[in-house]
PDB file of N, CA and C in Angstrom:
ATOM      1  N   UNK A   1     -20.464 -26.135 -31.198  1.00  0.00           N
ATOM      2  CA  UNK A   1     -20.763 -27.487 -30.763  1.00  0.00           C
ATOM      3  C   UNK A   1     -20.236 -28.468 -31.809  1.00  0.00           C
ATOM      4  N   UNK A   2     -19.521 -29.602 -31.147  1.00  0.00           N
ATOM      5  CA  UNK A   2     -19.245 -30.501 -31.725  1.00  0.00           C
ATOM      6  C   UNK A   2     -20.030 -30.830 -33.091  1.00  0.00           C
ATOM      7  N   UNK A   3     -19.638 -31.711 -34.359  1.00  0.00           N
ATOM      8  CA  UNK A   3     -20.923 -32.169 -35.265  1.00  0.00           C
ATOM      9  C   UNK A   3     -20.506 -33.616 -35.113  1.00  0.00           C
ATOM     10  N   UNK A   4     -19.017 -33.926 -35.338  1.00  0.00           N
ATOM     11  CA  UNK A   4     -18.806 -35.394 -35.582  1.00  0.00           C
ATOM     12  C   UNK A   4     -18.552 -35.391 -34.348  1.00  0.00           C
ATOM     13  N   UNK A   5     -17.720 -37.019 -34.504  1.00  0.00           N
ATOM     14  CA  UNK A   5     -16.807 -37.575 -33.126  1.00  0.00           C
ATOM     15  C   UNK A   5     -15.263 -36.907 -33.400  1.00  0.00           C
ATOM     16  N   UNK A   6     -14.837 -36.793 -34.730  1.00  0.00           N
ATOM     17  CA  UNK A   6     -13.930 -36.130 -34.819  1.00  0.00           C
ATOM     18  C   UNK A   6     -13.370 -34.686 -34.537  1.00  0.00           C
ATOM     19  N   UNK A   7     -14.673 -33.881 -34.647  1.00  0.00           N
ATOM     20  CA  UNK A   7     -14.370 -32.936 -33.873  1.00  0.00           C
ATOM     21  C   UNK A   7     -14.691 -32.673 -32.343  1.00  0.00           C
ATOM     22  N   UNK A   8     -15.540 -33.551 -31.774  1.00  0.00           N
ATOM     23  CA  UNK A   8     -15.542 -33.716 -30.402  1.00  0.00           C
ATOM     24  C   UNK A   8     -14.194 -33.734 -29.832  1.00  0.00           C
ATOM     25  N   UNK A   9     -13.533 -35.043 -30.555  1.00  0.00           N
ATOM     26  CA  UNK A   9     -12.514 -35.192 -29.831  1.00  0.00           C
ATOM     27  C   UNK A   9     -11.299 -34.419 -30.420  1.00  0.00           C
ATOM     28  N   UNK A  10     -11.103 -33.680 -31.226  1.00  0.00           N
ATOM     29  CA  UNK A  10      -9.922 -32.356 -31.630  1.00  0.00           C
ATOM     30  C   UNK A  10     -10.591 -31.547 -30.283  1.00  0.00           C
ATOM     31  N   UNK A  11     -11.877 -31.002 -29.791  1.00  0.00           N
ATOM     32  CA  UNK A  11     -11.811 -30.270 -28.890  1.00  0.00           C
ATOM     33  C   UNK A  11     -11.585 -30.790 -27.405  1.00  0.00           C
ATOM     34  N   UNK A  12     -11.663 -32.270 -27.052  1.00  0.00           N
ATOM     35  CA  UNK A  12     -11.149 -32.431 -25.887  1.00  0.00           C
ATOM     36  C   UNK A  12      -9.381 -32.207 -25.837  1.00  0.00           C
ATOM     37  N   UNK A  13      -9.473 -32.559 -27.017  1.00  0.00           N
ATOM     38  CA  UNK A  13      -7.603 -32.690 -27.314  1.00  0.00           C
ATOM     39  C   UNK A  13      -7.432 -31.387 -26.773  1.00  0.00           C
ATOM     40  N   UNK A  14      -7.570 -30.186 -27.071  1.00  0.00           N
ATOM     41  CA  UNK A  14      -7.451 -29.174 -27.090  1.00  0.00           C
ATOM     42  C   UNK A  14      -7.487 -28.268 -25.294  1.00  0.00           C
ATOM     43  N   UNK A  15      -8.284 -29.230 -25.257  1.00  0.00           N
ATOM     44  CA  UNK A  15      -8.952 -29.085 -23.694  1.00  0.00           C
ATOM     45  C   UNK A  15      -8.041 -29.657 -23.027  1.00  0.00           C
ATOM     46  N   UNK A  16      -7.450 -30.908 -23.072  1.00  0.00           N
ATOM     47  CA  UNK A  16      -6.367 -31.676 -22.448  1.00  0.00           C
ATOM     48  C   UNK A  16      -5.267 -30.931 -22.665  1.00  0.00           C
ATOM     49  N   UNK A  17      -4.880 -30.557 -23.471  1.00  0.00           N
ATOM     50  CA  UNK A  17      -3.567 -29.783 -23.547  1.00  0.00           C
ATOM     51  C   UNK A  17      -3.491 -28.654 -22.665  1.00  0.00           C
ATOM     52  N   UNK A  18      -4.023 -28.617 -22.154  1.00  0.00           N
ATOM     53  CA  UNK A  18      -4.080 -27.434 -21.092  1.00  0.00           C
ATOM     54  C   UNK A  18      -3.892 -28.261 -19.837  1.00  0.00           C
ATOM     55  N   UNK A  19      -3.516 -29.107 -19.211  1.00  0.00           N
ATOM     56  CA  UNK A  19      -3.735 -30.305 -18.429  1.00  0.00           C
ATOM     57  C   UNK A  19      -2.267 -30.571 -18.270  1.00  0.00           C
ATOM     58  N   UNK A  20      -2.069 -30.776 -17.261  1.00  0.00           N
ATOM     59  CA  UNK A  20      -0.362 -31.829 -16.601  1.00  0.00           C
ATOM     60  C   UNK A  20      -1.343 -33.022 -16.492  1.00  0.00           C
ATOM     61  N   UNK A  21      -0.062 -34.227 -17.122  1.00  0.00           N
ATOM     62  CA  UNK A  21      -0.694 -35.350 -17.451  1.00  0.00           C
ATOM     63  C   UNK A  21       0.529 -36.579 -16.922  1.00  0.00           C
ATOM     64  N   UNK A  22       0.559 -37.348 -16.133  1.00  0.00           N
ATOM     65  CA  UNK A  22       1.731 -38.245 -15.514  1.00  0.00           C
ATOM     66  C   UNK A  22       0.897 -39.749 -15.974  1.00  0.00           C
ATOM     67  N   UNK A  23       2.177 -40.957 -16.612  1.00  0.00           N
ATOM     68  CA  UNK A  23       2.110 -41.854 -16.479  1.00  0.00           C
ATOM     69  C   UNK A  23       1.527 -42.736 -15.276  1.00  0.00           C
ATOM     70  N   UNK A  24       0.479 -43.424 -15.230  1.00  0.00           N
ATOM     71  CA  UNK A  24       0.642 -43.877 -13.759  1.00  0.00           C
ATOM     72  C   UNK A  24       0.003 -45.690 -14.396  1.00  0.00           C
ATOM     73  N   UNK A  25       0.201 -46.346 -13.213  1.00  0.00           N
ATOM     74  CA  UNK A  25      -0.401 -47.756 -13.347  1.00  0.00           C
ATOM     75  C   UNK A  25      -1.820 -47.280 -13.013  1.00  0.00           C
ATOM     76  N   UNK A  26      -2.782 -48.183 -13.389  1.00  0.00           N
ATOM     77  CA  UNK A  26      -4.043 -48.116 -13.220  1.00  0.00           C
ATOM     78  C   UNK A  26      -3.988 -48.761 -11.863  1.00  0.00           C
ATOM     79  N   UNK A  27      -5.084 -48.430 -11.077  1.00  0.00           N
ATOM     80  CA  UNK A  27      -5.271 -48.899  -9.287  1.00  0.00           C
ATOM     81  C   UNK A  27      -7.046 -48.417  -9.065  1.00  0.00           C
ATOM     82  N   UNK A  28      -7.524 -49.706  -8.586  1.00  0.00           N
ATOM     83  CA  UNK A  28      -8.830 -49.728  -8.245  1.00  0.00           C
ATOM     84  C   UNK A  28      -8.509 -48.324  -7.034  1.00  0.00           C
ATOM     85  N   UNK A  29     -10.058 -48.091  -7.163  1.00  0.00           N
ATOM     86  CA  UNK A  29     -10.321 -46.726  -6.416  1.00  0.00           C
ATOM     87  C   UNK A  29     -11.370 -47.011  -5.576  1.00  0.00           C
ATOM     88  N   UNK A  30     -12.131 -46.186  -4.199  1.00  0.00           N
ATOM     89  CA  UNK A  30     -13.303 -46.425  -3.664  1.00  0.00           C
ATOM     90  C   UNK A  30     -14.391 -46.455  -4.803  1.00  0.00           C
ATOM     91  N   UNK A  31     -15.634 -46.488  -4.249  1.00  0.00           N
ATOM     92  CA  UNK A  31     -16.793 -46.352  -5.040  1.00  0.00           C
ATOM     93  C   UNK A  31     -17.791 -46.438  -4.063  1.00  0.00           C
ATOM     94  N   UNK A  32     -19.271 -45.585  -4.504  1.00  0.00           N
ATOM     95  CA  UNK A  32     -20.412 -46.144  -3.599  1.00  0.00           C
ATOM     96  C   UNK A  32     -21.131 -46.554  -4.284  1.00  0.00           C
ATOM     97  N   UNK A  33     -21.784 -47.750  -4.101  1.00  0.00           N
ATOM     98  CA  UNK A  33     -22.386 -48.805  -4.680  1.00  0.00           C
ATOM     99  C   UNK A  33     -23.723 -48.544  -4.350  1.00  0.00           C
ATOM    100  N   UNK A  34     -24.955 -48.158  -5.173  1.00  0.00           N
ATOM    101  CA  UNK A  34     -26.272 -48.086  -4.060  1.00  0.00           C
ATOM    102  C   UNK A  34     -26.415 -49.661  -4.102  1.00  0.00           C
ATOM    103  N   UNK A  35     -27.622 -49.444  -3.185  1.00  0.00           N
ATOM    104  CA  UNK A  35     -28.089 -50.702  -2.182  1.00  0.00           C
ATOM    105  C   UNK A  35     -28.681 -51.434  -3.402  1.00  0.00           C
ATOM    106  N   UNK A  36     -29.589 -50.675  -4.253  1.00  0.00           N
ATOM    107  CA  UNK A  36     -30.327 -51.353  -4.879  1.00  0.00           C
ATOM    108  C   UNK A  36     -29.480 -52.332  -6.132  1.00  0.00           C
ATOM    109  N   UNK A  37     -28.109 -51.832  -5.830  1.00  0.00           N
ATOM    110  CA  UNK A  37     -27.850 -52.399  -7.374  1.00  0.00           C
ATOM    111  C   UNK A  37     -27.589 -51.742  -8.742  1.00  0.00           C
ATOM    112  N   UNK A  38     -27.946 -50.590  -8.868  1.00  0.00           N
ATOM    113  CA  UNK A  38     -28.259 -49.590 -10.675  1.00  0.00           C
ATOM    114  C   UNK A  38     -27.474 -49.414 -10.240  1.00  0.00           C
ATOM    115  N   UNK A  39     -26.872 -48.133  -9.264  1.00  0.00           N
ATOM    116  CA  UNK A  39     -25.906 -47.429  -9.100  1.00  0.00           C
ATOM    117  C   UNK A  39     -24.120 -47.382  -8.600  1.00  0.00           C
ATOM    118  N   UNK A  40     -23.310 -46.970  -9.830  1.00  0.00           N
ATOM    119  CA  UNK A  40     -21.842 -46.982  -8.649  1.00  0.00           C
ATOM    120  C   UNK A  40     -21.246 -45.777  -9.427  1.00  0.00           C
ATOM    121  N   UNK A  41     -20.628 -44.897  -8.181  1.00  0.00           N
ATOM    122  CA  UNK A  41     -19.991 -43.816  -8.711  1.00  0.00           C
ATOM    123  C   UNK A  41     -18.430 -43.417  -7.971  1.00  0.00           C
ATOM    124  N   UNK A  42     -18.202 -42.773  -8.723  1.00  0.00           N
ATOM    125  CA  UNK A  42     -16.617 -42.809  -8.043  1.00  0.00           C
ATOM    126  C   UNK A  42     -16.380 -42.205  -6.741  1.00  0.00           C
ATOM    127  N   UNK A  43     -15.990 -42.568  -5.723  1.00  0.00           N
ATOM    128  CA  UNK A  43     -15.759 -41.989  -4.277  1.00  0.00           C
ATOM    129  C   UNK A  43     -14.645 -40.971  -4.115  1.00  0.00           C
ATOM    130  N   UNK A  44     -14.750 -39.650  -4.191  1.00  0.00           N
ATOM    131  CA  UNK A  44     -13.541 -39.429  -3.876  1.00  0.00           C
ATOM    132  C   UNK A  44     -13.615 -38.186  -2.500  1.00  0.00           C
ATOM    133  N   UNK A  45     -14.661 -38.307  -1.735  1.00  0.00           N
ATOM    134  CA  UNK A  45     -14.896 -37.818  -0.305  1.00  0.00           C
ATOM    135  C   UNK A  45     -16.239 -37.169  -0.342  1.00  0.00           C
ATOM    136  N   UNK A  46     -17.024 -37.258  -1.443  1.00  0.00           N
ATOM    137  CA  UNK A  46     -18.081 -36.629  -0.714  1.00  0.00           C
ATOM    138  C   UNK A  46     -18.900 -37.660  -0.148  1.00  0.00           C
ATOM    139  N   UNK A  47     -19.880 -36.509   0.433  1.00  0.00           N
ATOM    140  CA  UNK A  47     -21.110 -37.009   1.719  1.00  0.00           C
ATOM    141  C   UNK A  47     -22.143 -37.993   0.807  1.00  0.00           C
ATOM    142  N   UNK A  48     -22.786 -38.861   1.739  1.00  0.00           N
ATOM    143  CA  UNK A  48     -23.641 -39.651   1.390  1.00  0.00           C
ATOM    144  C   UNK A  48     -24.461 -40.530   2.017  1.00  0.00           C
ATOM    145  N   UNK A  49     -25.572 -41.257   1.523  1.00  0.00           N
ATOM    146  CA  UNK A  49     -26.222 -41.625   2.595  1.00  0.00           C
ATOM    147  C   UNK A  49     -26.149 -43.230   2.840  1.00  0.00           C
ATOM    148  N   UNK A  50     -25.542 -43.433   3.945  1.00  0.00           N
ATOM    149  CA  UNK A  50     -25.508 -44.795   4.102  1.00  0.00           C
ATOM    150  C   UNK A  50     -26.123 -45.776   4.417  1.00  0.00           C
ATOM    151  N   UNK A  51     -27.665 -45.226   3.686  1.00  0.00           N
ATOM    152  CA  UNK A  51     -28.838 -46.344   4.545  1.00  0.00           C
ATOM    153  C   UNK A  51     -29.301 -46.578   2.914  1.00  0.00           C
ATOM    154  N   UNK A  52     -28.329 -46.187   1.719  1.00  0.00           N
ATOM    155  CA  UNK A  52     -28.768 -46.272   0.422  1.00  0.00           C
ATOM    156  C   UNK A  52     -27.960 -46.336  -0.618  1.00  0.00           C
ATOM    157  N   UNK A  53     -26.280 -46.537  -0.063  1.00  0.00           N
ATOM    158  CA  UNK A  53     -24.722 -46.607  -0.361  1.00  0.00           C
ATOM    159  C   UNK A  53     -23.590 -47.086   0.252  1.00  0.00           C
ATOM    160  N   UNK A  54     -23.486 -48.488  -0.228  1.00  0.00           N
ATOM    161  CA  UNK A  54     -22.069 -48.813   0.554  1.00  0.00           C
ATOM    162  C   UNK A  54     -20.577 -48.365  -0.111  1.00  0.00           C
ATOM    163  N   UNK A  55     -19.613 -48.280   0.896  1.00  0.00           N
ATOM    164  CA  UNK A  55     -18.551 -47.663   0.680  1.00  0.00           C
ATOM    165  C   UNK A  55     -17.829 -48.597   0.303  1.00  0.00           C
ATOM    166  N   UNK A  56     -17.184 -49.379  -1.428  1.00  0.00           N
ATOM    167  CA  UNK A  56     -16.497 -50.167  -1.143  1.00  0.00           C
ATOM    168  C   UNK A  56     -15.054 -49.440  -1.537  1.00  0.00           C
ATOM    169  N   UNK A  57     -14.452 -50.136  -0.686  1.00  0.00           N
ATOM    170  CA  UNK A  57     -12.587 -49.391  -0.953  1.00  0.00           C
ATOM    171  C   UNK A  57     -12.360 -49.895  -2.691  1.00  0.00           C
ATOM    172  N   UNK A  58     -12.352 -51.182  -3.145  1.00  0.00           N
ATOM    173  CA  UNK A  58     -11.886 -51.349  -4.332  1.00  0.00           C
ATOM    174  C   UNK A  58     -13.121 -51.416  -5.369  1.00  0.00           C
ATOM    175  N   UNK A  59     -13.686 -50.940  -5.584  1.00  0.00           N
ATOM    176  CA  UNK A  59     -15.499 -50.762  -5.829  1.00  0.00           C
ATOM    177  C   UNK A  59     -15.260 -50.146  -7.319  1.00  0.00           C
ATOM    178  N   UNK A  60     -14.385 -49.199  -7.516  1.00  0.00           N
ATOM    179  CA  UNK A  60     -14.136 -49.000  -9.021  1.00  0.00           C
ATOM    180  C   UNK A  60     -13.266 -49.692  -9.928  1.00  0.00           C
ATOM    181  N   UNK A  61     -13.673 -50.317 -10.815  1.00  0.00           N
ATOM    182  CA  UNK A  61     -12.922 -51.591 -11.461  1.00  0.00           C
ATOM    183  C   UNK A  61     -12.161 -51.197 -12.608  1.00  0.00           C
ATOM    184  N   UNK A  62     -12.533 -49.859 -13.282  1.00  0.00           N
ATOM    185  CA  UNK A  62     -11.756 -49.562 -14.707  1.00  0.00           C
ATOM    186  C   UNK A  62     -11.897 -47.997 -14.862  1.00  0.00           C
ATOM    187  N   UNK A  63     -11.080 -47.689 -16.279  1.00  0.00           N
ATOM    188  CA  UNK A  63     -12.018 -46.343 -15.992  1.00  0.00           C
ATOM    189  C   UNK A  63     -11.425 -46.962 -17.996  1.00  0.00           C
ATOM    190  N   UNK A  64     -12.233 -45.417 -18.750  1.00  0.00           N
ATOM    191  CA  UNK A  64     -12.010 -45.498 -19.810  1.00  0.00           C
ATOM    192  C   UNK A  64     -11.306 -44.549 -20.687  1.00  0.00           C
ATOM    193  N   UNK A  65     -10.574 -44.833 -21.701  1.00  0.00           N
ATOM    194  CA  UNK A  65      -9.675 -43.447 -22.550  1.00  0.00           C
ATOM    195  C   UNK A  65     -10.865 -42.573 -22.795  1.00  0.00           C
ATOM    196  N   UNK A  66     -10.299 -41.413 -22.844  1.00  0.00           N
ATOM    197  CA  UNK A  66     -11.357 -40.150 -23.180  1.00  0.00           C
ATOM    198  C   UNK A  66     -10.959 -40.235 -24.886  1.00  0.00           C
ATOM    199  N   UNK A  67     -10.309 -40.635 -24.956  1.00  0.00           N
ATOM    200  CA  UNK A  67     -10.162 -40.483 -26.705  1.00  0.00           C
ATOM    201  C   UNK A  67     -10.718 -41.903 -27.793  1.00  0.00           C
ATOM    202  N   UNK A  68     -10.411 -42.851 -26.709  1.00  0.00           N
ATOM    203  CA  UNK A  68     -10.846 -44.135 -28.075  1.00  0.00           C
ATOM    204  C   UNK A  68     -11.523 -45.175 -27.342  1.00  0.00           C
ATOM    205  N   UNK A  69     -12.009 -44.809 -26.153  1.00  0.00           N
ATOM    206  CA  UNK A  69     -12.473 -45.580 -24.858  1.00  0.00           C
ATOM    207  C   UNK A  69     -12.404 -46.911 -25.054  1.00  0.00           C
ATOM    208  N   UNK A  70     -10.530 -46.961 -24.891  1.00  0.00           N
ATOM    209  CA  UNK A  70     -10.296 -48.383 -24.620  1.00  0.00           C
ATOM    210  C   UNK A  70     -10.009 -48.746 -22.957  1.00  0.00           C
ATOM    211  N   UNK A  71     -10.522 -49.868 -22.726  1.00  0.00           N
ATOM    212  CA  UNK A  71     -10.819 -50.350 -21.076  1.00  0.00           C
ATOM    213  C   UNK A  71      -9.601 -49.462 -20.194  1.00  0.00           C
ATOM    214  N   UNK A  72      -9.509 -49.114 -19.622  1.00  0.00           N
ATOM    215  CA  UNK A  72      -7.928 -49.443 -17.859  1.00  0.00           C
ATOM    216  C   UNK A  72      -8.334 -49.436 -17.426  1.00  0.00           C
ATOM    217  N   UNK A  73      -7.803 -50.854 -16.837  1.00  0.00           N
ATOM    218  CA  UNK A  73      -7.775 -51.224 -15.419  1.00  0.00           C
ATOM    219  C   UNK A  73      -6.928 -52.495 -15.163  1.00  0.00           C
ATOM    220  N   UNK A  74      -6.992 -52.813 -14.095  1.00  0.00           N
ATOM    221  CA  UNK A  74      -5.659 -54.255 -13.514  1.00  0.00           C
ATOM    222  C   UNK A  74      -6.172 -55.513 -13.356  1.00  0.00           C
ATOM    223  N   UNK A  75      -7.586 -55.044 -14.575  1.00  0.00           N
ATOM    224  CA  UNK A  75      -8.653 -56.744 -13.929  1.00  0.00           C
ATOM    225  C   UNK A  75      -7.257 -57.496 -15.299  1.00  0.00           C
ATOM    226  N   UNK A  76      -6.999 -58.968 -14.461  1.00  0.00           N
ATOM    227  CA  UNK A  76      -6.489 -60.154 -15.525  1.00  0.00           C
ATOM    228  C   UNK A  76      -7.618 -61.080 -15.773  1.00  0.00           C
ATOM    229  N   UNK A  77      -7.545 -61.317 -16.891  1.00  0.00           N
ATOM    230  CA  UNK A  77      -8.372 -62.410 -17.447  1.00  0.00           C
ATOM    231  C   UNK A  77      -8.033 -63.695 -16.867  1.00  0.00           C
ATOM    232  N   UNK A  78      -9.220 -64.501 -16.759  1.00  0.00           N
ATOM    233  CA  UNK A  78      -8.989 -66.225 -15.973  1.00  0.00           C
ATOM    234  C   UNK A  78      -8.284 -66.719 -17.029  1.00  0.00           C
ATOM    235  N   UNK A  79      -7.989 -66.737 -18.092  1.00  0.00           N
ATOM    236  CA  UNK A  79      -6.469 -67.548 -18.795  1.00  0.00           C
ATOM    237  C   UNK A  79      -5.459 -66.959 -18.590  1.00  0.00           C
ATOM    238  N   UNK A  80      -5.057 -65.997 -17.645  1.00  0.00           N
ATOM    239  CA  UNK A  80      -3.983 -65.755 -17.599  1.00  0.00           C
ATOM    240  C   UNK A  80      -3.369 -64.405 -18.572  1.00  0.00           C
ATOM    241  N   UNK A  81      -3.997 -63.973 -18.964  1.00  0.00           N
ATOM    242  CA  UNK A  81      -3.788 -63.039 -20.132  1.00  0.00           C
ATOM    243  C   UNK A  81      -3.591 -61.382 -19.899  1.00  0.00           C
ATOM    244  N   UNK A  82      -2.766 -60.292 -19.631  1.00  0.00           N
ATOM    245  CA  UNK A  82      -2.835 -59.380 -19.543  1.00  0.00           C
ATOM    246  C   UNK A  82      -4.271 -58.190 -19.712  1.00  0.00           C
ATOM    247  N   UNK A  83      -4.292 -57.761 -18.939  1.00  0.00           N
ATOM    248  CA  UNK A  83      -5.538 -56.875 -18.836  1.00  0.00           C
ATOM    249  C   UNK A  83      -5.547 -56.439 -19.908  1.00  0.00           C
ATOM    250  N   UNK A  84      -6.597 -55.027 -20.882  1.00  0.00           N
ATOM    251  CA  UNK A  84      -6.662 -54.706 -22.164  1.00  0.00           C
ATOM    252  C   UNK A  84      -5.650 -53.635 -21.852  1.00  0.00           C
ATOM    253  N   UNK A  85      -5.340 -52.220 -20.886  1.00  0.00           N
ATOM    254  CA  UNK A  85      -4.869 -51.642 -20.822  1.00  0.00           C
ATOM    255  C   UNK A  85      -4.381 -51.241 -19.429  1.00  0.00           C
ATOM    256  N   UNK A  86      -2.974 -51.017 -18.537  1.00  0.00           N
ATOM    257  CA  UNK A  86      -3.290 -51.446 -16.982  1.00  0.00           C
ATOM    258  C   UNK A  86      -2.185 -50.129 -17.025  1.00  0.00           C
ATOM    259  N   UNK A  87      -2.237 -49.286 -17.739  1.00  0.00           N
ATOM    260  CA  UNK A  87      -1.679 -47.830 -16.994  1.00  0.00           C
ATOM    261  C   UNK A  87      -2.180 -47.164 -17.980  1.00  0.00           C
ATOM    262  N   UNK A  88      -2.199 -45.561 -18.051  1.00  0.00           N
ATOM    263  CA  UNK A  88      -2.165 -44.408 -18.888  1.00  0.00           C
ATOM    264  C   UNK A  88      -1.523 -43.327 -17.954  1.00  0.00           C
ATOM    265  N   UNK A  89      -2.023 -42.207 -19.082  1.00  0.00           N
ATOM    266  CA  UNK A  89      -1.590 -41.201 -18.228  1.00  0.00           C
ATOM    267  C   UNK A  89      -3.261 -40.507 -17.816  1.00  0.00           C
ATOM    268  N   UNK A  90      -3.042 -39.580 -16.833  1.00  0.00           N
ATOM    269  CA  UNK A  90      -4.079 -39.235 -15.988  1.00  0.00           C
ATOM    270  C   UNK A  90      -3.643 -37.615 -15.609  1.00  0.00           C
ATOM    271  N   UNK A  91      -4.856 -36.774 -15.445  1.00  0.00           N
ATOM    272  CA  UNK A  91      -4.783 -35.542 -15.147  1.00  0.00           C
ATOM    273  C   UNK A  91      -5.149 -35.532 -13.658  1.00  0.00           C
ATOM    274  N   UNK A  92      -5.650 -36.503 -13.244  1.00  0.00           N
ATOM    275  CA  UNK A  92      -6.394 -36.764 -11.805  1.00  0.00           C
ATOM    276  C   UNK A  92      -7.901 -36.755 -12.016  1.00  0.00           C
ATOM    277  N   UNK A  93      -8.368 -36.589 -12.835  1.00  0.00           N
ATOM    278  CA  UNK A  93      -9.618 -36.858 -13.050  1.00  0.00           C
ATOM    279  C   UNK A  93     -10.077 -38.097 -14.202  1.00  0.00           C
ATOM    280  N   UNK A  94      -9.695 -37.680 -15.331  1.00  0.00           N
ATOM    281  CA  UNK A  94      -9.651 -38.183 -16.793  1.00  0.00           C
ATOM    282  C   UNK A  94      -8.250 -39.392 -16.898  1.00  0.00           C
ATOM    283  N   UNK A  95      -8.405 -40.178 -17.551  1.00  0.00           N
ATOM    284  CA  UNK A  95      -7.248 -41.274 -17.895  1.00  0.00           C
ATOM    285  C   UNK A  95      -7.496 -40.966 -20.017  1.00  0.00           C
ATOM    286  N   UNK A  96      -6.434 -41.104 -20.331  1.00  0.00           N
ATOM    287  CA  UNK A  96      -5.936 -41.675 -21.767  1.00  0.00           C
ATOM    288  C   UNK A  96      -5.125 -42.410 -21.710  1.00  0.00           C
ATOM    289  N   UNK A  97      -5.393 -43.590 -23.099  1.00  0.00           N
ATOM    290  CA  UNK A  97      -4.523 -44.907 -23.072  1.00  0.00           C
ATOM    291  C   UNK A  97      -3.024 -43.921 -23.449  1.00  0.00           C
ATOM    292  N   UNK A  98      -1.671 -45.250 -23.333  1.00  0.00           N
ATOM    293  CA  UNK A  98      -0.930 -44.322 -24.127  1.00  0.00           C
ATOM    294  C   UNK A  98      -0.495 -44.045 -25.154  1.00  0.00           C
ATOM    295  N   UNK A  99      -1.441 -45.014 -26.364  1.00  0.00           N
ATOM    296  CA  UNK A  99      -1.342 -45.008 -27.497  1.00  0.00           C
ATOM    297  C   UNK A  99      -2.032 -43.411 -28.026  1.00  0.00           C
ATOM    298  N   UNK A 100      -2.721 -43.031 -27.541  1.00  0.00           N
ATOM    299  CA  UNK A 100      -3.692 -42.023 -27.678  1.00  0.00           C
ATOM    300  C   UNK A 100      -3.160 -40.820 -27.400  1.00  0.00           C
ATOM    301  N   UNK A 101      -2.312 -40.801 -25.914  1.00  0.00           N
ATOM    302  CA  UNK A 101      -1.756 -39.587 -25.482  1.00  0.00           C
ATOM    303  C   UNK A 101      -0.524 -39.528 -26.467  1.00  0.00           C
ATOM    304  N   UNK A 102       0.072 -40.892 -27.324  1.00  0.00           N
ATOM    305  CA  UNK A 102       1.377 -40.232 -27.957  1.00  0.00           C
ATOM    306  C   UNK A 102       0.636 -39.980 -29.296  1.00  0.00           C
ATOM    307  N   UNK A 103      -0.420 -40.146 -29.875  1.00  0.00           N
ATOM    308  CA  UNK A 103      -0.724 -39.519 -30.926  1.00  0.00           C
ATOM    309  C   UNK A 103      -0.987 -38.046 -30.730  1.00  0.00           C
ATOM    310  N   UNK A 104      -1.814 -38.259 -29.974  1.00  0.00           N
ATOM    311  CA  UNK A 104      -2.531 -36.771 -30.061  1.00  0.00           C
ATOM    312  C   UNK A 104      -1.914 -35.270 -28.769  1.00  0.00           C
ATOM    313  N   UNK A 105      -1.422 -36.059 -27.687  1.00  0.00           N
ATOM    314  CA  UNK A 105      -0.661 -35.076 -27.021  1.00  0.00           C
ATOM    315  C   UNK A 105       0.474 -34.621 -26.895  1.00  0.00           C
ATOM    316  N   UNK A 106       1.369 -36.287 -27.028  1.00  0.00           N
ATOM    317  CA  UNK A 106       2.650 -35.365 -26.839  1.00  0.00           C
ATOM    318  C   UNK A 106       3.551 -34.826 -27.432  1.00  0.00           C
ATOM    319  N   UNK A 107       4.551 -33.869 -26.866  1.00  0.00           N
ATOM    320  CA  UNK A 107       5.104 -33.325 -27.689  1.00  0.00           C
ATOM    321  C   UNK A 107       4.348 -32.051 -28.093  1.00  0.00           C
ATOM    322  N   UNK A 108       3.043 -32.160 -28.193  1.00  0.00           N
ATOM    323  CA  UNK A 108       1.790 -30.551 -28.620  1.00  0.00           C
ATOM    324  C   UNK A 108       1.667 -29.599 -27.686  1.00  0.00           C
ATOM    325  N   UNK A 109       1.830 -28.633 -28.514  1.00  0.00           N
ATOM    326  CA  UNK A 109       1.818 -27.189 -27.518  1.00  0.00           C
ATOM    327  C   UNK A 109       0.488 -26.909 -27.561  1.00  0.00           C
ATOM    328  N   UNK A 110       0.016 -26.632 -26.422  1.00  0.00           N
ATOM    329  CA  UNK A 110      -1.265 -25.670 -26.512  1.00  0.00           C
ATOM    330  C   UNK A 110      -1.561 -24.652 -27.980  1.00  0.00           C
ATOM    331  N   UNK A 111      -2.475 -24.795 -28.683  1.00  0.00           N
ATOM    332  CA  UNK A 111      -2.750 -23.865 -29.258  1.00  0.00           C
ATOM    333  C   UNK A 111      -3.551 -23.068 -29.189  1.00  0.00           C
TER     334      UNK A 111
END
């Protein structure tokens, strides 16, 4: 088991490297929103109950680096200002910025 953050994240590294990983732009995703408000989770087809979850199509707004959890997503700021981070690369589940994936992934062979 992990002790620091530093070795947490040498073992996701490690874990990712085992992973096909593609550049992509960041793009809002579904989400179900409960009714009450606390809750939103990522939609990606399962069942649910709709008397306690709405389905919104653009409902997920960001997601975060697994390594230095800096923001992505395509929200722009009201001055006009570039989002914090509006692509990475992605395994289909997980996103890393790509400052992060060129430190720590690429180019690395599985060890």
């Amino acid at each position: 088991m992990a002790t620091s953050w530093e070795q947490e994240r040498d073992e996701l590294v490690a874990a990712f490297r085992k992973d096909a990983w593609t550049l992509e732009k960041w793009t809002r995703q579904p989400a179900l929103v409960a009714r009450d408000g606390r809750t939103i989770a990522f939609y990606h087809g399962q069942q649910y109950d709709p008397e306690k979850y709405d389905l919104v199509p653009d409902g997920w707004g960001h997601d975060h680096c697994e390594l230095c959890f800096k923001t992505i997503t395509d929200f722009t700021r009201d001055d006009g200002r570039a989002p914090v981070v509006d692509e990475g690369y992605t395994n289909g589940d997980s996103w890393i910025c790509c400052a992060c994936y060129h430190k720590y992934l690429e180019g690395r062979l599985e060890s």
